[in-house]
PDB file of N, CA and C in Angstrom:
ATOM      1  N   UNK A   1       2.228  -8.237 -17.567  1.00  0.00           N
ATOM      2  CA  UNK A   1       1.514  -9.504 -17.486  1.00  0.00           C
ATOM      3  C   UNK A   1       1.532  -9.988 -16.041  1.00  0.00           C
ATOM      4  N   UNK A   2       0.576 -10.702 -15.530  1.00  0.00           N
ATOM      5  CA  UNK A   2       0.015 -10.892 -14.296  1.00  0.00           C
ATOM      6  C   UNK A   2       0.747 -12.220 -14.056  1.00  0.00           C
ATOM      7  N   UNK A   3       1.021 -12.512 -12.849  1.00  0.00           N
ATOM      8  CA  UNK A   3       1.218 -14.079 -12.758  1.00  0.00           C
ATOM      9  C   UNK A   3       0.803 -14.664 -12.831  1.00  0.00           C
ATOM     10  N   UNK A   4       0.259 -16.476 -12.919  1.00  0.00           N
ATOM     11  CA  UNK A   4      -0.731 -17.127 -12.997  1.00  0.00           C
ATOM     12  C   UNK A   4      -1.038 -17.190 -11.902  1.00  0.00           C
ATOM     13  N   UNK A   5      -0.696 -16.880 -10.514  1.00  0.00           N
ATOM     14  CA  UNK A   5      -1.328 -17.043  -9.337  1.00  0.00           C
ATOM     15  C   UNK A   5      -2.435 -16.163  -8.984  1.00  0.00           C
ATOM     16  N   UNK A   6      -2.108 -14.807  -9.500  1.00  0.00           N
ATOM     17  CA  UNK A   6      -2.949 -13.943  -9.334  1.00  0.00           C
ATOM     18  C   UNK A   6      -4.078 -13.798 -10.182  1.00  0.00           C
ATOM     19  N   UNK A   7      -3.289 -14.179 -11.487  1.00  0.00           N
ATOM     20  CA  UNK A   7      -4.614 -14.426 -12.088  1.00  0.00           C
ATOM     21  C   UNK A   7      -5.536 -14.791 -11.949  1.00  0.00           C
ATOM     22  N   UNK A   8      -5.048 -16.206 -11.326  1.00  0.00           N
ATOM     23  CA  UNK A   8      -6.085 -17.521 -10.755  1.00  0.00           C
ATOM     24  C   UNK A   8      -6.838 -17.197  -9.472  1.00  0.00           C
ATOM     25  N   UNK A   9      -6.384 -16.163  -8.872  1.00  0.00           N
ATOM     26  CA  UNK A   9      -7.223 -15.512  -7.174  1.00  0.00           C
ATOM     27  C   UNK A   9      -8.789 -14.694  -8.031  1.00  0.00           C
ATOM     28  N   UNK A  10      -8.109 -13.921  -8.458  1.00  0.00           N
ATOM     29  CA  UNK A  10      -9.109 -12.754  -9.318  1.00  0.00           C
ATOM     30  C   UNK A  10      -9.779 -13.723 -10.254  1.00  0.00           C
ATOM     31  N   UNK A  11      -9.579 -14.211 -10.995  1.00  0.00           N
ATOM     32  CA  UNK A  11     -10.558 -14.588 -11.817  1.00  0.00           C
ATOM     33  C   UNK A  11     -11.273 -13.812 -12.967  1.00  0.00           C
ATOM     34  N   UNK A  12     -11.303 -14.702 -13.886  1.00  0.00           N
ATOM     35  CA  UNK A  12     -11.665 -13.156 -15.383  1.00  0.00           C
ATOM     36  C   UNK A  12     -12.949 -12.364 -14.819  1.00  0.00           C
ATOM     37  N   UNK A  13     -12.325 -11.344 -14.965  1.00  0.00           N
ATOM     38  CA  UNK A  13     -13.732 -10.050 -14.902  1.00  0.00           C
ATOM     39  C   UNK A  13     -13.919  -9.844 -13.404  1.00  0.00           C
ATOM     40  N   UNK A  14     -13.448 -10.635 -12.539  1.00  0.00           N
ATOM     41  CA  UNK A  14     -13.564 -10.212 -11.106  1.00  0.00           C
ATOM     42  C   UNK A  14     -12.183  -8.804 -10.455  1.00  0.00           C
ATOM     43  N   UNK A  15     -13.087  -7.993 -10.261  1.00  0.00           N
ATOM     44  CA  UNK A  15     -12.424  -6.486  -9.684  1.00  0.00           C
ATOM     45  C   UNK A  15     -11.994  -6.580  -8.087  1.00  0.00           C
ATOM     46  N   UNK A  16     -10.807  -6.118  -8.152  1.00  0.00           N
ATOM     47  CA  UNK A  16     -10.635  -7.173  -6.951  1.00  0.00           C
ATOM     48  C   UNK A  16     -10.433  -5.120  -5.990  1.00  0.00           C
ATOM     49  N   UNK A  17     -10.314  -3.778  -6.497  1.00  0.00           N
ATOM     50  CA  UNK A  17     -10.189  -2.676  -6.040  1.00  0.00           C
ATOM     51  C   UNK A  17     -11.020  -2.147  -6.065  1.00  0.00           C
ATOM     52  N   UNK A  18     -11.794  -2.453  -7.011  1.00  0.00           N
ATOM     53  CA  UNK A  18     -13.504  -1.335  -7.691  1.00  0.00           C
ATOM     54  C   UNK A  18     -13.833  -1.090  -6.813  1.00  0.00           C
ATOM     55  N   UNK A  19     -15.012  -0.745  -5.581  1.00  0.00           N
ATOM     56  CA  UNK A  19     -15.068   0.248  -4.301  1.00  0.00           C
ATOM     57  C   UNK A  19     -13.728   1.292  -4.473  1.00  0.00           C
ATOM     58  N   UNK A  20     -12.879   0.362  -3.967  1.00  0.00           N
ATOM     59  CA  UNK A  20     -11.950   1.564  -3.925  1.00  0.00           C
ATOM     60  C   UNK A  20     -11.550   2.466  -4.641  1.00  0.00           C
ATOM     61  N   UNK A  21     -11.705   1.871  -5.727  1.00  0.00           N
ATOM     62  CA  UNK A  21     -10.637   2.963  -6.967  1.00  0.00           C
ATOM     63  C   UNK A  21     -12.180   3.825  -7.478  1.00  0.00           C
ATOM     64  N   UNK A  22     -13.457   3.190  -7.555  1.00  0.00           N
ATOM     65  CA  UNK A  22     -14.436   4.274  -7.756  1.00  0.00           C
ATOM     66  C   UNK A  22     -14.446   5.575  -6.978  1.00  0.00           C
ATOM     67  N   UNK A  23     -14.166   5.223  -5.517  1.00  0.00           N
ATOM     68  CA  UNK A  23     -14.003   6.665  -4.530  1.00  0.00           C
ATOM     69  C   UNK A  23     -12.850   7.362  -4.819  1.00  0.00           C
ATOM     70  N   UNK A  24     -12.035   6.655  -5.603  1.00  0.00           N
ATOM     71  CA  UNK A  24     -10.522   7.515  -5.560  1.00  0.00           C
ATOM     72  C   UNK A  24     -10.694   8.261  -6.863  1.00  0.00           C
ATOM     73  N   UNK A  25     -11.299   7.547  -7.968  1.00  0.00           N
ATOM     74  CA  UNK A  25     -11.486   8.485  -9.394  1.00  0.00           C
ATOM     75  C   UNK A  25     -12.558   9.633  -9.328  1.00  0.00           C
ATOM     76  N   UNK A  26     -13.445   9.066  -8.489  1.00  0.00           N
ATOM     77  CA  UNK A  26     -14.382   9.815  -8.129  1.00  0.00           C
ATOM     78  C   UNK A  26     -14.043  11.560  -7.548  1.00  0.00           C
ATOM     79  N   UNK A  27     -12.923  10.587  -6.213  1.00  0.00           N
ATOM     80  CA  UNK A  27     -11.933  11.722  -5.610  1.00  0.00           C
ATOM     81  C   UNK A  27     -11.328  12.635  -6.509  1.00  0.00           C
ATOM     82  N   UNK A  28     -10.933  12.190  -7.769  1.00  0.00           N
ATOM     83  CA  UNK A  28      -9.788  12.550  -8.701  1.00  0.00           C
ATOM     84  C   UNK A  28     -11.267  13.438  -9.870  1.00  0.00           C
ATOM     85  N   UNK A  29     -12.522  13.886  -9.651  1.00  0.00           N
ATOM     86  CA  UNK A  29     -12.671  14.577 -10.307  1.00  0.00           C
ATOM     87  C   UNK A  29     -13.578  13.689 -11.579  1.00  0.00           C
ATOM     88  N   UNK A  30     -13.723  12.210 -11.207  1.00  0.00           N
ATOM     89  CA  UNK A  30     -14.700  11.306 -12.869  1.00  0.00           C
ATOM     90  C   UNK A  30     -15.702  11.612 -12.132  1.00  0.00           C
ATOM     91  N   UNK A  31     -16.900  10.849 -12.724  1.00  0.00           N
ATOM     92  CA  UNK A  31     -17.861  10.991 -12.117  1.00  0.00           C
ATOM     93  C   UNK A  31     -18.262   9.840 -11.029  1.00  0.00           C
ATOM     94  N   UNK A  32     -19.251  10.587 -10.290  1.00  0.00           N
ATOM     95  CA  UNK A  32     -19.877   9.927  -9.176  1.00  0.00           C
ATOM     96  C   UNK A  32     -19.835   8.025  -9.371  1.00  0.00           C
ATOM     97  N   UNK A  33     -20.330   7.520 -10.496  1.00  0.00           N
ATOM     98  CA  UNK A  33     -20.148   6.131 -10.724  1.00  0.00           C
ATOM     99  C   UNK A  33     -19.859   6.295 -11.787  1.00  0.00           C
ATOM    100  N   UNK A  34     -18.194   6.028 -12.019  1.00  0.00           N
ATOM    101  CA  UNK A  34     -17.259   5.904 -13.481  1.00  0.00           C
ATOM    102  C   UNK A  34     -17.794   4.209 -13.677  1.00  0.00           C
ATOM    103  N   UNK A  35     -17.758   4.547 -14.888  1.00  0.00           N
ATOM    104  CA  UNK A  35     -18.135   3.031 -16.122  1.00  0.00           C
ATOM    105  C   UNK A  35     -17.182   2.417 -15.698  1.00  0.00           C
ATOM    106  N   UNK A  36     -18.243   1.438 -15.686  1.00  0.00           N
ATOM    107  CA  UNK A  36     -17.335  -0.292 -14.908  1.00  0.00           C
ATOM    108  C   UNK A  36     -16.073  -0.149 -15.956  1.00  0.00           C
ATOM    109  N   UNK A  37     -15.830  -0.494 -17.191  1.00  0.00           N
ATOM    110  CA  UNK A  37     -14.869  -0.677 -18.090  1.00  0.00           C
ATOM    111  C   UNK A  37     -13.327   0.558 -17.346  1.00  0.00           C
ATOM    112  N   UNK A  38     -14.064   1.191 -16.872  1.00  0.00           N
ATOM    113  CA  UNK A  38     -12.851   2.297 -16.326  1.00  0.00           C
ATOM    114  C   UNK A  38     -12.268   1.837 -15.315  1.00  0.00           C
ATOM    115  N   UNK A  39     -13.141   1.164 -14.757  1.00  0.00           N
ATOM    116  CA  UNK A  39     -13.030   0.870 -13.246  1.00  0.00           C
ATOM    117  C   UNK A  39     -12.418  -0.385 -13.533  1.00  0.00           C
ATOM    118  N   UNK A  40     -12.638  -0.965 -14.705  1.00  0.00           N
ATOM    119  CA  UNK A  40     -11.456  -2.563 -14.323  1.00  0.00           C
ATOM    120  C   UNK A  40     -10.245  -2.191 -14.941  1.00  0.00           C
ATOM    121  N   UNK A  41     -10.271  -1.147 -15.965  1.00  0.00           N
ATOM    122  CA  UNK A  41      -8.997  -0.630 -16.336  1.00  0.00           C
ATOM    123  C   UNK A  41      -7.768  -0.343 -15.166  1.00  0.00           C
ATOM    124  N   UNK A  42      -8.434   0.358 -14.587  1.00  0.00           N
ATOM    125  CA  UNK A  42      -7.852   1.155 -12.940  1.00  0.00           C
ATOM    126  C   UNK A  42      -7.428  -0.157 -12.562  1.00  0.00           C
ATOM    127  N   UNK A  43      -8.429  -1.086 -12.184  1.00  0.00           N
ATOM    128  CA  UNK A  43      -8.018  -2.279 -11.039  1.00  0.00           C
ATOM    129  C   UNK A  43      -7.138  -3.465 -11.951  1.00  0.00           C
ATOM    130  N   UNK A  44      -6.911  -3.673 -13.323  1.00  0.00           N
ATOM    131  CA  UNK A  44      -5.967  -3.817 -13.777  1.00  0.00           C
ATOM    132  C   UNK A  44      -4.367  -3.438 -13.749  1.00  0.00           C
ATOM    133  N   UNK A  45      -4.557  -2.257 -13.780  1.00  0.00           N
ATOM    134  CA  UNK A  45      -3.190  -1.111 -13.641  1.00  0.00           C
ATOM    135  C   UNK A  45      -2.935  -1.305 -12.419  1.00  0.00           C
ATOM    136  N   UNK A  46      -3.588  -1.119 -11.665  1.00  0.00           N
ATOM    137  CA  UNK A  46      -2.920  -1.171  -9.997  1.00  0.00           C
ATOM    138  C   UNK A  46      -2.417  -2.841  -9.342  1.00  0.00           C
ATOM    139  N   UNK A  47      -3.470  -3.815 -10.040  1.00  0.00           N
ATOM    140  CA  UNK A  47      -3.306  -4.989  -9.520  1.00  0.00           C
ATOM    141  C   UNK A  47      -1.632  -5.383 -10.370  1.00  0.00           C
ATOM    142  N   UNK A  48      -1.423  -4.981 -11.620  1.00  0.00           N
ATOM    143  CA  UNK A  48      -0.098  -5.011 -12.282  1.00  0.00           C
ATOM    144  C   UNK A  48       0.893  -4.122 -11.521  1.00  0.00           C
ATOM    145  N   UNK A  49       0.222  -3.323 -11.091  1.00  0.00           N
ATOM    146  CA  UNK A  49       1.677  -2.501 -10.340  1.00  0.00           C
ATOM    147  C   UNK A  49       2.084  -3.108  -9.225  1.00  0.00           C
ATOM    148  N   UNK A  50       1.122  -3.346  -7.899  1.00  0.00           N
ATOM    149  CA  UNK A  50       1.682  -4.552  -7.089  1.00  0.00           C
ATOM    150  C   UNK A  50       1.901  -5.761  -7.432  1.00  0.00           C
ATOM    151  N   UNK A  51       1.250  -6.190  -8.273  1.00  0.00           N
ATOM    152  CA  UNK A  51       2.358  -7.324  -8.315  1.00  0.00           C
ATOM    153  C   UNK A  51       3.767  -7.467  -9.308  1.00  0.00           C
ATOM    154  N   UNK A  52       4.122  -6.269  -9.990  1.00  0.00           N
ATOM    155  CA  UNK A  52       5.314  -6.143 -10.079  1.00  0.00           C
ATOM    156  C   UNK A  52       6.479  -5.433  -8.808  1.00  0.00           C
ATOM    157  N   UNK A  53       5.437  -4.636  -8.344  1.00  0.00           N
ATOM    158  CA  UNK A  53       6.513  -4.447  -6.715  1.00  0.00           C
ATOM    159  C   UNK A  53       6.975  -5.581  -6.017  1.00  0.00           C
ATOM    160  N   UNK A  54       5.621  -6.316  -6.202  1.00  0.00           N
ATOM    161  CA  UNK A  54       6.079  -7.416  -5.023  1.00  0.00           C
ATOM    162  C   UNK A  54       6.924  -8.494  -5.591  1.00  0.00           C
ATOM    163  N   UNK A  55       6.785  -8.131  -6.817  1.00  0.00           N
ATOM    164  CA  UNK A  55       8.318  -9.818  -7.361  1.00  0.00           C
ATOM    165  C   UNK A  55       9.421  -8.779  -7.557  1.00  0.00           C
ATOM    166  N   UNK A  56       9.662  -7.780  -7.563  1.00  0.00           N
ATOM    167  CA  UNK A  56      10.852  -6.849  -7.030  1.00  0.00           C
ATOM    168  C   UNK A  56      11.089  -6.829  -5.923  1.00  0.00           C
ATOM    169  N   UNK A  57      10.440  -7.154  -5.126  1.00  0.00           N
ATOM    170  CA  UNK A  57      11.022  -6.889  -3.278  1.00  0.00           C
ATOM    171  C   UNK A  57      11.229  -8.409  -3.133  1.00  0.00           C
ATOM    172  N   UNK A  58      10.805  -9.717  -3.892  1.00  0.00           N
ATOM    173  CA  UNK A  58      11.196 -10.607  -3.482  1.00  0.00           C
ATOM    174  C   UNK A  58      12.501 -10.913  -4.256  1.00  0.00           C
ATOM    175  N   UNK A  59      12.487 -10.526  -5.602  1.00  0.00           N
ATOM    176  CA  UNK A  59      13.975 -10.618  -6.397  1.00  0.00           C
ATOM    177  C   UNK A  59      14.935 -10.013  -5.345  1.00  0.00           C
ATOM    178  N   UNK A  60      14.712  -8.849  -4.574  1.00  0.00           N
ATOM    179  CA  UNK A  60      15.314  -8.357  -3.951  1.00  0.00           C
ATOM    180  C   UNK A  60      15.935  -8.811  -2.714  1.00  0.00           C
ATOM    181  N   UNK A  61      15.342  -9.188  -1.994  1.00  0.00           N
ATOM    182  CA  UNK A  61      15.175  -9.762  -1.058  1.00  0.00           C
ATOM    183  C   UNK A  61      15.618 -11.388  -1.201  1.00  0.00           C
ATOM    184  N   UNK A  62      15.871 -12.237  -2.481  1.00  0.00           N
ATOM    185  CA  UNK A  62      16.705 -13.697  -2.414  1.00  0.00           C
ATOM    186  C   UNK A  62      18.198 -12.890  -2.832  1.00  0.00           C
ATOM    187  N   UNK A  63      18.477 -12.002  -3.096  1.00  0.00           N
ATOM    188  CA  UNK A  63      20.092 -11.458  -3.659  1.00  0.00           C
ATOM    189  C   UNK A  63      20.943 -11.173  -2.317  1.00  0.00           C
ATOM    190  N   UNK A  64      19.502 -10.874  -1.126  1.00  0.00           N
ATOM    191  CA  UNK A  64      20.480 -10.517   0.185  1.00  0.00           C
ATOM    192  C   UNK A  64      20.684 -11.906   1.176  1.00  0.00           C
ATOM    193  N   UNK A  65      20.573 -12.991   0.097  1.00  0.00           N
ATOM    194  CA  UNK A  65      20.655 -14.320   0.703  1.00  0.00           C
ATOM    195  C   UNK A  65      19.201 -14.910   1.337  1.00  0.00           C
ATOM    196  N   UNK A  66      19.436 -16.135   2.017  1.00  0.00           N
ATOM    197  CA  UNK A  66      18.631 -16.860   2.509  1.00  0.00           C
ATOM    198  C   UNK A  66      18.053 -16.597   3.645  1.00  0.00           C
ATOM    199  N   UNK A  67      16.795 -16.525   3.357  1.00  0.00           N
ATOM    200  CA  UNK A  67      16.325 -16.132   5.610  1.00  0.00           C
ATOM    201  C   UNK A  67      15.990 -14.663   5.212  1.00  0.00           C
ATOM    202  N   UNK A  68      16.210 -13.860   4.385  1.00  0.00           N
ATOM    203  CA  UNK A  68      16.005 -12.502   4.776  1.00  0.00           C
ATOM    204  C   UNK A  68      14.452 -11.939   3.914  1.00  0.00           C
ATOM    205  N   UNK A  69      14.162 -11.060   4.641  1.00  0.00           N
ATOM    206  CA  UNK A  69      12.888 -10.874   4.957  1.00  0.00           C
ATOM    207  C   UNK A  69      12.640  -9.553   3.950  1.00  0.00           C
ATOM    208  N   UNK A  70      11.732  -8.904   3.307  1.00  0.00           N
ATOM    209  CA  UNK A  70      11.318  -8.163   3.073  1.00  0.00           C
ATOM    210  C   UNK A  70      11.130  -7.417   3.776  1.00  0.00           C
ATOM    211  N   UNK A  71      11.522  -5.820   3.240  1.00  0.00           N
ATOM    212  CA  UNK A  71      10.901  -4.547   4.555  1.00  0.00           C
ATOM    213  C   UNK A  71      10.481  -3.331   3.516  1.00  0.00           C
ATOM    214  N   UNK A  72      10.401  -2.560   4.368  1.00  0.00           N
ATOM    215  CA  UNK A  72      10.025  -0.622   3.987  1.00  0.00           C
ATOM    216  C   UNK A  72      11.324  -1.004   3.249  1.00  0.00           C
ATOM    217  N   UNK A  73      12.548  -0.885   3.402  1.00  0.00           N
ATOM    218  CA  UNK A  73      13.625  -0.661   3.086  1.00  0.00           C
ATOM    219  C   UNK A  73      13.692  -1.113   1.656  1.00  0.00           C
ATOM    220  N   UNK A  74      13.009  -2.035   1.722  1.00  0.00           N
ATOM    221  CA  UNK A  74      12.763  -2.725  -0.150  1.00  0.00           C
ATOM    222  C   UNK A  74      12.209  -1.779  -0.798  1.00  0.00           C
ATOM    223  N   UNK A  75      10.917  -1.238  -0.428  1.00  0.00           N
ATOM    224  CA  UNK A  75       9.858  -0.540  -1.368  1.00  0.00           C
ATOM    225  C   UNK A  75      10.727   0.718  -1.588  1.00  0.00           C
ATOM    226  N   UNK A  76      11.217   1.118  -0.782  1.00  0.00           N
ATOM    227  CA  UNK A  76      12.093   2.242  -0.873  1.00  0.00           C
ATOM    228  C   UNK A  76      13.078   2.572  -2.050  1.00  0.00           C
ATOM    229  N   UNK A  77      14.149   1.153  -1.464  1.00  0.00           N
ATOM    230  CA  UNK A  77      14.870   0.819  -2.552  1.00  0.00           C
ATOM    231  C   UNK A  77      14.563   1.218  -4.455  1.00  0.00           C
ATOM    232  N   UNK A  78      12.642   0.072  -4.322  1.00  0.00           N
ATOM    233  CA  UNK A  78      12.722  -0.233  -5.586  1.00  0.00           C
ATOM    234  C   UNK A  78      11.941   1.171  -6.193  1.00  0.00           C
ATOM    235  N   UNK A  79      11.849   2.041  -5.103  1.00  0.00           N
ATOM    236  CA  UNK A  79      11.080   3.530  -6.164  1.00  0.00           C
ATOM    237  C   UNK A  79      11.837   4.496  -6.321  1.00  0.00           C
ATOM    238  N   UNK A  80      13.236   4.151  -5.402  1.00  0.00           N
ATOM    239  CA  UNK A  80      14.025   5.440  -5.395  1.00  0.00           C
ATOM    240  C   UNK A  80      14.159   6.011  -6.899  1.00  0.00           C
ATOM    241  N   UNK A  81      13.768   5.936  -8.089  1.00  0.00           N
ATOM    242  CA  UNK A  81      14.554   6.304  -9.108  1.00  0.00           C
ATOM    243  C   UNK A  81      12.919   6.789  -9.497  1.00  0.00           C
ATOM    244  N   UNK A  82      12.016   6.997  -8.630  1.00  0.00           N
ATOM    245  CA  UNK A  82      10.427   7.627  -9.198  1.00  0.00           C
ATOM    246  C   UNK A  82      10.321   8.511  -8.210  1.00  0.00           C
ATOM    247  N   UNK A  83      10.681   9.967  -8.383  1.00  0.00           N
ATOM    248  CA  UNK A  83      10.801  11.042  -7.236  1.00  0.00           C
ATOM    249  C   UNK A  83       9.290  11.159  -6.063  1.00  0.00           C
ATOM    250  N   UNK A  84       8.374  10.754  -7.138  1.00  0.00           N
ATOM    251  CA  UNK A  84       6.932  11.504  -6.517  1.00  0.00           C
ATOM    252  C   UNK A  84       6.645  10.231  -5.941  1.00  0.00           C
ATOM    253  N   UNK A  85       7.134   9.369  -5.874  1.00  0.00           N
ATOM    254  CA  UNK A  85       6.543   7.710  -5.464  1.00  0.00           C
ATOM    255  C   UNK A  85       7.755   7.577  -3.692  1.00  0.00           C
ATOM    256  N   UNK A  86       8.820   8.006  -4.114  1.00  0.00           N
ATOM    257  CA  UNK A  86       9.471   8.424  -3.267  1.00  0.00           C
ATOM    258  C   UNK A  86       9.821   9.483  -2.236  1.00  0.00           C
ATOM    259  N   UNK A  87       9.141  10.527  -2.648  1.00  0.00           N
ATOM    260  CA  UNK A  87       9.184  11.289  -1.234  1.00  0.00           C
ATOM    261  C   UNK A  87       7.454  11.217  -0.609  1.00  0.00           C
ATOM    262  N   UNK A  88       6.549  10.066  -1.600  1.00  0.00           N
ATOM    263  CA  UNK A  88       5.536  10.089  -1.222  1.00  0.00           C
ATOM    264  C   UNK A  88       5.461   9.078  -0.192  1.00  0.00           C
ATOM    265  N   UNK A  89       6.214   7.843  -0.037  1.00  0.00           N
ATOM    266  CA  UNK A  89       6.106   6.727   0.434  1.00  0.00           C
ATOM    267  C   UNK A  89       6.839   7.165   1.687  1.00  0.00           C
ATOM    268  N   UNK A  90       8.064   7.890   1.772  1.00  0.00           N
ATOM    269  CA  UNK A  90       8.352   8.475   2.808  1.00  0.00           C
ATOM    270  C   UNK A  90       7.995   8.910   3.792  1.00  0.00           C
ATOM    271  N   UNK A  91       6.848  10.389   2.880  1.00  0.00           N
ATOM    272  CA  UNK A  91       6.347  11.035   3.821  1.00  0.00           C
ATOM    273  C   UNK A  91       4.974   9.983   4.374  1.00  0.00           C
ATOM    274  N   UNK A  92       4.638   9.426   3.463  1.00  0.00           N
ATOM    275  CA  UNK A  92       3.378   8.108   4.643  1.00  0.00           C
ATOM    276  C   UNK A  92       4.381   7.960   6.051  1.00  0.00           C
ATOM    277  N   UNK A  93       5.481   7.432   5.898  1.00  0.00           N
ATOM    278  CA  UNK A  93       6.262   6.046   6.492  1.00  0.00           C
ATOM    279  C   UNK A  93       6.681   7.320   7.727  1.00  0.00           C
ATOM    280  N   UNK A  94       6.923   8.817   7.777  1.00  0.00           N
ATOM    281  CA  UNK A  94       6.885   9.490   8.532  1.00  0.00           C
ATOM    282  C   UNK A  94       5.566   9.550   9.519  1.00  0.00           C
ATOM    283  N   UNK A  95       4.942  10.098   8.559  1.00  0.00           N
ATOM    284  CA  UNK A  95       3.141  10.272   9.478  1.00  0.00           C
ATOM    285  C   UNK A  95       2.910   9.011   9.668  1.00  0.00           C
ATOM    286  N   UNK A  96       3.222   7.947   9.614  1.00  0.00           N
ATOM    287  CA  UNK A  96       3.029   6.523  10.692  1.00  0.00           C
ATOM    288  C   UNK A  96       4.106   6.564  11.892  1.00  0.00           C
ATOM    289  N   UNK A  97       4.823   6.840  12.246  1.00  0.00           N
ATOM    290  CA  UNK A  97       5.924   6.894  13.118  1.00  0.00           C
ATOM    291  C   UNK A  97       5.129   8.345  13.662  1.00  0.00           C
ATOM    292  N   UNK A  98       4.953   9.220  13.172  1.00  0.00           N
ATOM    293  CA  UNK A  98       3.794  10.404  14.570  1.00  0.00           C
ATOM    294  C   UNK A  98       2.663   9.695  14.823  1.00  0.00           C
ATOM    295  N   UNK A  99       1.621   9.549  13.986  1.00  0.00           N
ATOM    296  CA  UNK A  99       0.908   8.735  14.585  1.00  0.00           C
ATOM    297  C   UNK A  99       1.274   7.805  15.587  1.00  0.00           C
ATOM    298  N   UNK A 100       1.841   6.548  15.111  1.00  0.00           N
ATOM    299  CA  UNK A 100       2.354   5.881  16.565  1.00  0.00           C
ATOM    300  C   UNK A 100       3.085   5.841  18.029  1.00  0.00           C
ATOM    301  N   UNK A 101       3.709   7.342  17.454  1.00  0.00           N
ATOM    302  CA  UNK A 101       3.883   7.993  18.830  1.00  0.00           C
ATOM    303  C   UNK A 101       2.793   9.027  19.480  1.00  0.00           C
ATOM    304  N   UNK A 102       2.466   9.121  18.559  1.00  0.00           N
ATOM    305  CA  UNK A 102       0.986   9.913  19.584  1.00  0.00           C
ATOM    306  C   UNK A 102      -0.158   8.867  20.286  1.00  0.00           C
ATOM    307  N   UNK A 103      -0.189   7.997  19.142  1.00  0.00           N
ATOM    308  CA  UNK A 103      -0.742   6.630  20.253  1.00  0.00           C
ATOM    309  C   UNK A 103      -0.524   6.483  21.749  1.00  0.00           C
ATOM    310  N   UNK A 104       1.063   5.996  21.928  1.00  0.00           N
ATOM    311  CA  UNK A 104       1.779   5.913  22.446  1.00  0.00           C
ATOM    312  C   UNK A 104       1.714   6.944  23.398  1.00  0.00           C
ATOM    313  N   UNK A 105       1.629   8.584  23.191  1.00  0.00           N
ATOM    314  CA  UNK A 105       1.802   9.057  24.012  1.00  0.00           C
ATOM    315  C   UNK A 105       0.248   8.848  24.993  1.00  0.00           C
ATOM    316  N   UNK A 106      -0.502   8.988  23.991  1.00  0.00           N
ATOM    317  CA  UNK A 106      -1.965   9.025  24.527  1.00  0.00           C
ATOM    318  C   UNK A 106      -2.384   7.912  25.489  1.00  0.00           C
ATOM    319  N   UNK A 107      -2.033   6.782  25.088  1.00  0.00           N
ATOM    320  CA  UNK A 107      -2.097   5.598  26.106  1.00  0.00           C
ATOM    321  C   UNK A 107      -1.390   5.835  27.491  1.00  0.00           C
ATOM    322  N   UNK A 108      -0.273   6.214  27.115  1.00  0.00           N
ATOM    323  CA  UNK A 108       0.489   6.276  28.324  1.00  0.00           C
ATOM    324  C   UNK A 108      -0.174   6.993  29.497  1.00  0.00           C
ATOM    325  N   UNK A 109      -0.809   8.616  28.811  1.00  0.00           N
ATOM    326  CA  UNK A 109      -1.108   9.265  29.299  1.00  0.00           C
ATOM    327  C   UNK A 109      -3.105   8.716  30.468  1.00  0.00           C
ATOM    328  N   UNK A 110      -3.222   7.939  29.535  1.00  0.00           N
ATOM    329  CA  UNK A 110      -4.346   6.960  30.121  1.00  0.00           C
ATOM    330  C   UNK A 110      -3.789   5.845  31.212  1.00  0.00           C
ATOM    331  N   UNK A 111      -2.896   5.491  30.860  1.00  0.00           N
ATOM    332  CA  UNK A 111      -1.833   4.699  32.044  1.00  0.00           C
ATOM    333  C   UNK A 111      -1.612   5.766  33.712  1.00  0.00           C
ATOM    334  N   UNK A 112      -1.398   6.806  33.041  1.00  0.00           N
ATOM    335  CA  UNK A 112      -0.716   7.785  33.924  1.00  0.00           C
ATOM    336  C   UNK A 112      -2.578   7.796  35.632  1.00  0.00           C
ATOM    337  N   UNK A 113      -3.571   8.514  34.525  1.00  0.00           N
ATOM    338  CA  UNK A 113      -4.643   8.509  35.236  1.00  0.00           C
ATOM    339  C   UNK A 113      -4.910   7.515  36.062  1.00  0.00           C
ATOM    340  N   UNK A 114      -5.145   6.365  35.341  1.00  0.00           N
ATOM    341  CA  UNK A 114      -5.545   5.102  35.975  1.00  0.00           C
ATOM    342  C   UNK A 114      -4.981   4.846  37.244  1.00  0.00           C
ATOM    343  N   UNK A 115      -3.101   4.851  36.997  1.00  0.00           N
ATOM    344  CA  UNK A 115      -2.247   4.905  38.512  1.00  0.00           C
ATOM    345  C   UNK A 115      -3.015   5.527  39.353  1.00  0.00           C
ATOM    346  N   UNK A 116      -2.603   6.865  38.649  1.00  0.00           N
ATOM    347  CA  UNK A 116      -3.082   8.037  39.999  1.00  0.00           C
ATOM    348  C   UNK A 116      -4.478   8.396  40.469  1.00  0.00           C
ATOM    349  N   UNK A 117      -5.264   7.166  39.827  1.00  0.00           N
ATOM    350  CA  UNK A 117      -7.050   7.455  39.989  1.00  0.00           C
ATOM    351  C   UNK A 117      -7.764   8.839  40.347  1.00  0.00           C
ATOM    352  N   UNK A 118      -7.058   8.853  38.651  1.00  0.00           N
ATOM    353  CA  UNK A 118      -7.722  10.425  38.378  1.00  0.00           C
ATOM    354  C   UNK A 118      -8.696  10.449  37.571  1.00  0.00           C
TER     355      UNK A 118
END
């Protein structure tokens, strides 16, 4: 069950993922335009799954006292016991840390030229 806040954002019958989750079922092999009814099913299920993550990372997050903040370290926490959710969220949270060092390197390396007006 949804909160009433979220409820109240979305609004009955308003799809708040549909684009998205059509390209992803789509991705996954339904067809080209899966039936709306599928498609709010999907954006049901997913809109229930975050917002049960997210009142887990905040349950979580008032137990480590006052002032403290939500992180990666939460989501982590709350999937460790779902293997494929967990070495999946990982491996994202890896390939963001290369990515951002390849940024990083790449800029620099644009830094480097500019000095040496190359």
């Amino acid at each position: 069950r949804q909160p009433d806040f979220v409820r109240e954002k979305r609004g009955p019958g308003r799809k708040v993922f549909a684009r998205e989750l059509e390209n992803m079922m789509y991705g996954f092999g339904d067809h080209e335009s899966p039936l709306p009814e599928s498609v709010e099913v999907m954006d049901d299920i997913v809109c229930d799954f975050i917002s049960n993550l997210s009142k887990s990372m905040v349950a979580l997050s008032e137990k480590r006292g006052k002032g403290a903040k939500m992180s990666i370290e939460d989501i982590l926490f709350i999937v460790r016991k779902h293997p494929k959710m967990y070495f999946r969220a990982k491996e994202l949270l890896k390939k963001e840390k290369e990515i951002t060092q390849a940024r990083k390197t790449h800029s620099d390396k644009g830094m480097e030229k500019d000095l040496l007006g190359t």
